[in-house]
Protein backbone atom coordinates (compact mmCIF):
# COMPACT_ATOMS: atom_id res chain seq x y z
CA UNK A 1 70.53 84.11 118.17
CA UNK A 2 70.10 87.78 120.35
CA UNK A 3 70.14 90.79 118.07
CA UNK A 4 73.54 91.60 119.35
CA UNK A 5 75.21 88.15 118.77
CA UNK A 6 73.84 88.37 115.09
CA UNK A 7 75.02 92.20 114.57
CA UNK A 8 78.16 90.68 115.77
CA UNK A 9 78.25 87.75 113.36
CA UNK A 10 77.60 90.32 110.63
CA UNK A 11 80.44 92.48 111.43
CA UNK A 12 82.89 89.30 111.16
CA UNK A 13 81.19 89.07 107.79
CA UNK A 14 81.25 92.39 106.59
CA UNK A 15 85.29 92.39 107.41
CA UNK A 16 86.20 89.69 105.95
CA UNK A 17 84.11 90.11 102.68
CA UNK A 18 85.65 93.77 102.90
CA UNK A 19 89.54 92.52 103.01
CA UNK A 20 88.64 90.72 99.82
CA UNK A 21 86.02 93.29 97.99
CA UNK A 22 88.83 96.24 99.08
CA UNK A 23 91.53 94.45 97.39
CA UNK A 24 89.83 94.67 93.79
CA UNK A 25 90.96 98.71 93.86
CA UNK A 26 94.20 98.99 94.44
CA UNK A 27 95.08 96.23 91.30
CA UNK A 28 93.37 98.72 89.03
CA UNK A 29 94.84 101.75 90.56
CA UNK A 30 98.42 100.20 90.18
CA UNK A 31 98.19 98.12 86.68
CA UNK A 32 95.44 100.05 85.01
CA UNK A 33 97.83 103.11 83.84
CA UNK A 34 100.37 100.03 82.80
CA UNK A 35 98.10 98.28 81.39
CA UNK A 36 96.26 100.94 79.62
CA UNK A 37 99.89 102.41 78.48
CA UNK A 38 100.61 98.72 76.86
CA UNK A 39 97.29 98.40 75.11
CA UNK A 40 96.42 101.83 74.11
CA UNK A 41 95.94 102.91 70.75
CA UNK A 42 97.17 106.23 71.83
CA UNK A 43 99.02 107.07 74.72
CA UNK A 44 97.74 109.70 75.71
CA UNK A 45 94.56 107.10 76.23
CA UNK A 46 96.56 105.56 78.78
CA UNK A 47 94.84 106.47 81.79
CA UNK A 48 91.30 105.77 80.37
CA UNK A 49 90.82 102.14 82.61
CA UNK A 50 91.26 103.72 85.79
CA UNK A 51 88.79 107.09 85.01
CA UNK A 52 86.46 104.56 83.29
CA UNK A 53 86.76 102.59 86.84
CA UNK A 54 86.02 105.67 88.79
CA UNK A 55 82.78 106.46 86.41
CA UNK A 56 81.77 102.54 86.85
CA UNK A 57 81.81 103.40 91.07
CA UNK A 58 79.90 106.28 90.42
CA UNK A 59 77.29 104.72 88.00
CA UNK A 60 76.81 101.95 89.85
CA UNK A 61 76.43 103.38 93.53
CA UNK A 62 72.54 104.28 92.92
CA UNK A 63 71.46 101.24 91.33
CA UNK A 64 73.25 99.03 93.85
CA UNK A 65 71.37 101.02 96.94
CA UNK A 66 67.96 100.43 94.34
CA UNK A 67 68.73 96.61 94.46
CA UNK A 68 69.41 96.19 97.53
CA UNK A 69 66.20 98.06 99.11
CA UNK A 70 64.37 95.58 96.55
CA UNK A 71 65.78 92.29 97.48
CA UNK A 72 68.22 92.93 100.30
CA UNK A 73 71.51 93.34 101.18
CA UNK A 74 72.63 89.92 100.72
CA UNK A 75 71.45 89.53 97.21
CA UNK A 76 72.40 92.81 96.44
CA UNK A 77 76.25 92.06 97.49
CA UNK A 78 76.09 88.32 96.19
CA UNK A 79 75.28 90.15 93.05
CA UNK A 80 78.34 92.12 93.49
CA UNK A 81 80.32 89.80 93.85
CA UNK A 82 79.22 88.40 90.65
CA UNK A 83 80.66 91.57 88.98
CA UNK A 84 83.39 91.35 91.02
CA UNK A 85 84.57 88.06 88.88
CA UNK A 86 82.83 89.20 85.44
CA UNK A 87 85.57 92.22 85.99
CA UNK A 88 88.81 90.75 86.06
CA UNK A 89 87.85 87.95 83.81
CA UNK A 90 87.28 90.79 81.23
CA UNK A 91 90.52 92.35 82.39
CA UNK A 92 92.46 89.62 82.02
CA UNK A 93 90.37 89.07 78.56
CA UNK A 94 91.79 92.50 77.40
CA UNK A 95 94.97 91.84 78.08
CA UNK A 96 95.32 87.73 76.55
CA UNK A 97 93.57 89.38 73.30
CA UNK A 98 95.55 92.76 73.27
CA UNK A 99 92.68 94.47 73.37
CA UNK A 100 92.15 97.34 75.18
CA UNK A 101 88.80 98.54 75.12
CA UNK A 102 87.94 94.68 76.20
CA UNK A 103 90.35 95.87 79.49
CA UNK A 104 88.35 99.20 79.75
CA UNK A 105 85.48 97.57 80.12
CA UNK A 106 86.83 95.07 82.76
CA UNK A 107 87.96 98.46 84.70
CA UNK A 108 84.27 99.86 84.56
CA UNK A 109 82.84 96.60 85.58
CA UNK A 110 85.10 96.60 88.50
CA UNK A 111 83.92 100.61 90.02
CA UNK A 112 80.49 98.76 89.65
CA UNK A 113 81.88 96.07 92.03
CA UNK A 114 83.00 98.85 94.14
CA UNK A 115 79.76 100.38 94.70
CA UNK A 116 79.27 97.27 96.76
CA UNK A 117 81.49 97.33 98.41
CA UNK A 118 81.75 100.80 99.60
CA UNK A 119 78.23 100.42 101.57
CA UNK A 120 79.81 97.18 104.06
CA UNK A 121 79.92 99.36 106.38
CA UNK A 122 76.92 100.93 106.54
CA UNK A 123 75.69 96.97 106.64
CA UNK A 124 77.49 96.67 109.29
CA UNK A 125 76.30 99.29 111.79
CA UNK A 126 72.06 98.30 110.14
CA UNK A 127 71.68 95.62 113.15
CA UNK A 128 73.87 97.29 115.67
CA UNK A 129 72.97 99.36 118.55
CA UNK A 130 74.39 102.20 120.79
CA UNK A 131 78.20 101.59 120.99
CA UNK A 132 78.27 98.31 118.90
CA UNK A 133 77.14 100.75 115.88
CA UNK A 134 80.63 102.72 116.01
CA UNK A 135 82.36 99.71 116.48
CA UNK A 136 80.52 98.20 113.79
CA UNK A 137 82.40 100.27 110.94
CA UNK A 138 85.71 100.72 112.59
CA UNK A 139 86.16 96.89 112.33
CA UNK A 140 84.88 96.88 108.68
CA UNK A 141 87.52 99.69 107.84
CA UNK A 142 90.08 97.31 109.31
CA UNK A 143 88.93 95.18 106.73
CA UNK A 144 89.34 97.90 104.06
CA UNK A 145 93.11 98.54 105.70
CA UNK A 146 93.61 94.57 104.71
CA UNK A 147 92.30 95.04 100.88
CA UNK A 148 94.74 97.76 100.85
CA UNK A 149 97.64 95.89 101.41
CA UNK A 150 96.34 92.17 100.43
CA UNK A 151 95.66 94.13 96.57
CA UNK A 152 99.24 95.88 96.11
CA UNK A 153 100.41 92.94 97.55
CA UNK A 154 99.12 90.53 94.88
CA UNK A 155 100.61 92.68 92.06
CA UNK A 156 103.92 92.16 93.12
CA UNK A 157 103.25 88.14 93.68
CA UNK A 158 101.35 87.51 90.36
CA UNK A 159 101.80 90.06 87.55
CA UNK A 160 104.26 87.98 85.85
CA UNK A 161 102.54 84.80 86.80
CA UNK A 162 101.01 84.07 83.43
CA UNK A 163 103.99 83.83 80.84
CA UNK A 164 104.21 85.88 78.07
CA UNK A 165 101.27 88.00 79.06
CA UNK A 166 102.38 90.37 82.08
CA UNK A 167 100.05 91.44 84.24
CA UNK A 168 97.41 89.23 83.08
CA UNK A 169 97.97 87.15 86.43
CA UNK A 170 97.14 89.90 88.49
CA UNK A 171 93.57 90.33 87.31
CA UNK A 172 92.48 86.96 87.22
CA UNK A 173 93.91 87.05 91.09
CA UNK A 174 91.20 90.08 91.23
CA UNK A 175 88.55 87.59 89.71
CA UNK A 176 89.12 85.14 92.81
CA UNK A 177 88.89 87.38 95.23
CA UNK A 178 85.21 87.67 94.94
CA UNK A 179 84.59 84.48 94.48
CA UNK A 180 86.35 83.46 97.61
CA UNK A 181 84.05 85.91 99.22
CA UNK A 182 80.98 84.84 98.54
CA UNK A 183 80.57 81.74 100.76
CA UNK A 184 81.52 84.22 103.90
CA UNK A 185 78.38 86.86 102.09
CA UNK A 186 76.08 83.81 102.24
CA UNK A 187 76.20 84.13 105.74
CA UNK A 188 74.99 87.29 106.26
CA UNK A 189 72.06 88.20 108.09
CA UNK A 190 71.33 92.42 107.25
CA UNK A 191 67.75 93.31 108.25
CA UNK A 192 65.97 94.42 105.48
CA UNK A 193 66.90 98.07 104.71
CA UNK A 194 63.46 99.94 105.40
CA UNK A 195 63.44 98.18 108.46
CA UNK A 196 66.43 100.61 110.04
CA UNK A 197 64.76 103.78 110.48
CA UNK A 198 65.72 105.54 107.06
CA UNK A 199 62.20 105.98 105.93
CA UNK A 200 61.01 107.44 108.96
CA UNK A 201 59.64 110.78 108.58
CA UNK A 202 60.74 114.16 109.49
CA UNK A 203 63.81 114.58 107.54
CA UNK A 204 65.15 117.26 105.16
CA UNK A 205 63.47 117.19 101.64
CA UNK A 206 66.17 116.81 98.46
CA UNK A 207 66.04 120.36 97.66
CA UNK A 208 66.69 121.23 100.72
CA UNK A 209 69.94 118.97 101.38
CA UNK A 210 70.89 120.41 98.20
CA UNK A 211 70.92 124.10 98.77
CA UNK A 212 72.35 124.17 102.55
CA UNK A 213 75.85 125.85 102.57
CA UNK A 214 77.24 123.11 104.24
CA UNK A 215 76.29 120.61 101.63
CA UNK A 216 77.64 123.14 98.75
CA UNK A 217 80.98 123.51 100.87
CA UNK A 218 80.98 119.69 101.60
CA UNK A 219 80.95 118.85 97.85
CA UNK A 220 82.70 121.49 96.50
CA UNK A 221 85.72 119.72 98.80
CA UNK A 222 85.18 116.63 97.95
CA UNK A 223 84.86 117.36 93.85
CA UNK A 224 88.89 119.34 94.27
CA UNK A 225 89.94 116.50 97.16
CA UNK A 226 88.98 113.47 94.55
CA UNK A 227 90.27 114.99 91.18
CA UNK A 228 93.64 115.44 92.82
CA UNK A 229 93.84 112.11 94.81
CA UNK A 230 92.50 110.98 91.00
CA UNK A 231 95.07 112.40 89.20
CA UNK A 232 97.95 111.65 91.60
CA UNK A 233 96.90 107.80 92.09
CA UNK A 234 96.35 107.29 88.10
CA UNK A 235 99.48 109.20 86.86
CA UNK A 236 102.01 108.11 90.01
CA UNK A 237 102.08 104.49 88.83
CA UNK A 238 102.92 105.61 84.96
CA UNK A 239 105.58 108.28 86.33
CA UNK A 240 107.30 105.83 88.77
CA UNK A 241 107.99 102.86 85.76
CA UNK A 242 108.68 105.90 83.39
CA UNK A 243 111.34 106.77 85.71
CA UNK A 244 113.22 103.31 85.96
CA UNK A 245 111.36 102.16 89.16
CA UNK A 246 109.96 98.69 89.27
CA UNK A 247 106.29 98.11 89.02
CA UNK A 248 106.66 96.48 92.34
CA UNK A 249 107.86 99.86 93.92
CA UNK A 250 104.72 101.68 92.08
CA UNK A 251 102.01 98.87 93.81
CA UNK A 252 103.82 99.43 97.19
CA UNK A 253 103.08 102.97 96.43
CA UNK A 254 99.34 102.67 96.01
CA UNK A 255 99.33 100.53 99.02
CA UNK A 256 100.73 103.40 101.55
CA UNK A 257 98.43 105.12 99.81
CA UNK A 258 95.95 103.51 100.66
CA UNK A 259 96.94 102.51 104.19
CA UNK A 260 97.54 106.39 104.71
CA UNK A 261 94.02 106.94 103.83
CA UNK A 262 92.13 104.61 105.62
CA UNK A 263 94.12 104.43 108.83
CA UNK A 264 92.74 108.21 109.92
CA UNK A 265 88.98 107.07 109.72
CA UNK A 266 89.78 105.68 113.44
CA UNK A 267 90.32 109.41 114.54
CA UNK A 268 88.83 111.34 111.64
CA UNK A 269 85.06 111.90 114.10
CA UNK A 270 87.07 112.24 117.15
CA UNK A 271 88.98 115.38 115.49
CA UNK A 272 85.85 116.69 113.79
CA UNK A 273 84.10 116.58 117.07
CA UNK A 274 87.27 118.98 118.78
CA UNK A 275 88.42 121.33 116.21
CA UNK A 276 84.99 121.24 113.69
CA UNK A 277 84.01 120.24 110.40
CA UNK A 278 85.12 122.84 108.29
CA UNK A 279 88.96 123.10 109.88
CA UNK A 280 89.34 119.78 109.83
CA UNK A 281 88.57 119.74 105.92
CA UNK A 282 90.92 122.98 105.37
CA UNK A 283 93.67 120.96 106.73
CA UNK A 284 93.52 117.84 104.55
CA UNK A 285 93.16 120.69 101.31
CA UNK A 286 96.05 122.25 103.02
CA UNK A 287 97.87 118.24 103.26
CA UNK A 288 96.99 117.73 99.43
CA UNK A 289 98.72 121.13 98.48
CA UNK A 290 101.80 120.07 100.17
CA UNK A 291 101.42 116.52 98.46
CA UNK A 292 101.26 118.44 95.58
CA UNK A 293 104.37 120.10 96.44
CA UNK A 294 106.54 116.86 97.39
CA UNK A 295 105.87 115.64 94.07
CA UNK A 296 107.37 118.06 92.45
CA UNK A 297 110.12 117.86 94.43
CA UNK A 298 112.08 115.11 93.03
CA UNK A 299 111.48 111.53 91.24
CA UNK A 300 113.05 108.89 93.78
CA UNK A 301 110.40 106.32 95.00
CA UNK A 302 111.19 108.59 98.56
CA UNK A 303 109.49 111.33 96.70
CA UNK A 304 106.09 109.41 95.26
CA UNK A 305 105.47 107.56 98.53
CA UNK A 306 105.67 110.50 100.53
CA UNK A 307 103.42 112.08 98.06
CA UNK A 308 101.24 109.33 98.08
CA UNK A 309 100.60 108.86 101.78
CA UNK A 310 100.74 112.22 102.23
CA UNK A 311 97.91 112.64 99.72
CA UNK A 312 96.37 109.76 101.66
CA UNK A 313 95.92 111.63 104.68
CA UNK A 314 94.56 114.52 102.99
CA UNK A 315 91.91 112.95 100.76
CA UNK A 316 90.59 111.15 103.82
């Protein structure tokens, strides 16, 4: 097989296994609140899954890059996949056994799936070359566009699917998922990381990265960009069934949110590269003010999904 026929094959991969890793997200965004409000001993300990999920995508994002230089990207995401089950099993666990530090656990298990499954695309564009590269992680992002919708979706088809235990249906649907995708991960074939040029000499030391302006600006963005698209995305769900809307209405939600955020990485480079870094980041601070603003505007599902995408757009 020519390098570029197997680059290609590992693109078709990386989407697919994408669609299915991309779905696990938006369950937890949409159900964890609910869920968390149901089993909480205190609720004001509602929201606890879903920040516990964030802290599980940020613990897990260095040991997953760790395992996968070790034994390779395949393993590495098989293994992901693996807590990709183990996470809504224990979900669903938590919520058969009203317990919901059992579910908190399932949400933290899941951000370590997520680790993952954020780095597909950078997979993706390991074995491709020149334009193939770019191409490369605009198809996976199609496949993160799919989890976005295939997740809300299968909220609204199975959260009463289990009887007398709502919502319990929708995690073990987020326990499939990975399994479905790892036959299509068994047929990837990554190059071994160190083989792509990374640890090639003549780069930036750490403390150097660390103290450029840039890098301060670029995190300082990204700290205020995250805790609002965090708060908005963890409290809209709880707000929308507080206000009589369905819980169906409040996935939907999540999923223009989440359609609204990854739709823009198609253009995102092509604006940087006309108007600059820094103004394009201004304007998606400027987009999550004026989410901001909508939200407080009224409480009519018009009002959070406008929010929502709006926020979308910003945060990407």
């Amino acid at each position: 097989m020519s390098d570029t026929s197997l680059a290609r094959r590992n693109i078709t991969v990386l989407t697919a296994a994408q669609a299915l890793g991309g779905a696990s997200a938006p369950i937890v965004m949409s159900l964890g609140g609910l869920v968390g409000h149901q089993l909480a001993p205190d609720p004001a300990m509602a929201t606890v899954p879903v920040s516990v999920f964030g802290l599980g995508l940020a613990a897990g994002t260095i040991p997953a890059a760790l395992i996968m230089r070790r034994f390779g990207r395949r393993i590495g995401y098989l293994l992901g996949a693996l807590f990709g089950v183990a996470a809504g099993s224990v979900a669903a666990l938590g919520i058969f056994a009203n317990a919901f530090w059992i579910f908190t656990v399932g949400t933290f298990i899941a951000g370590l799936y997520g680790a993952y499954v954020q780095s597909y695309r950078f997979a993706a564009a390991d074995a491709a070359e020149g334009p193939l590269k770019a191409k490369a992680i605009s198809w996976v992002m199609v496949g993160g566009l799919a989890g976005a919708v295939i997740g809300p979706q299968l909220v609204i088809w199975t959260r009463d699917a289990i009887g007398g235990t709502p919502f319990a249906g929708s995690f073990v649907s987020q326990a499939i998922l990975p399994l479905i995708a790892v036959p299509i991960l068994m047929q990837l074939r990554a190059p071994p990381i160190g083989d792509t040029g990374a640890d090639r000499g003549g780069g930036r030391s750490l403390g150097q990265i660390l103290t450029a302006p840039r890098y301060v600006l670029a995190v300082t963005a990204g700290v205020v960009s995250y805790a609002m698209m965090a708060l908005l995305m963890t409290g809209a769900p709880l707000a929308m069934v507080d206000h009589g809307h369905s819980v169906g209405s409040a996935a939907l939600g999540i999923q223009w949110h989440l359609l609204a955020m990854f739709g823009p990485s198609f253009v995102t480079g092509r604006l940087m590269a006309r108007f600059g870094k820094e103004r394009v980041t201004a304007v998606g601070l400027a987009l999550i003010a004026v989410a901001a603003a909508i939200g407080l505007s009224g409480v009519a599902v018009a009002h959070f999904w406008a929010t929502l995408i709006v926020l979308g757009i910003g945060s990407r």
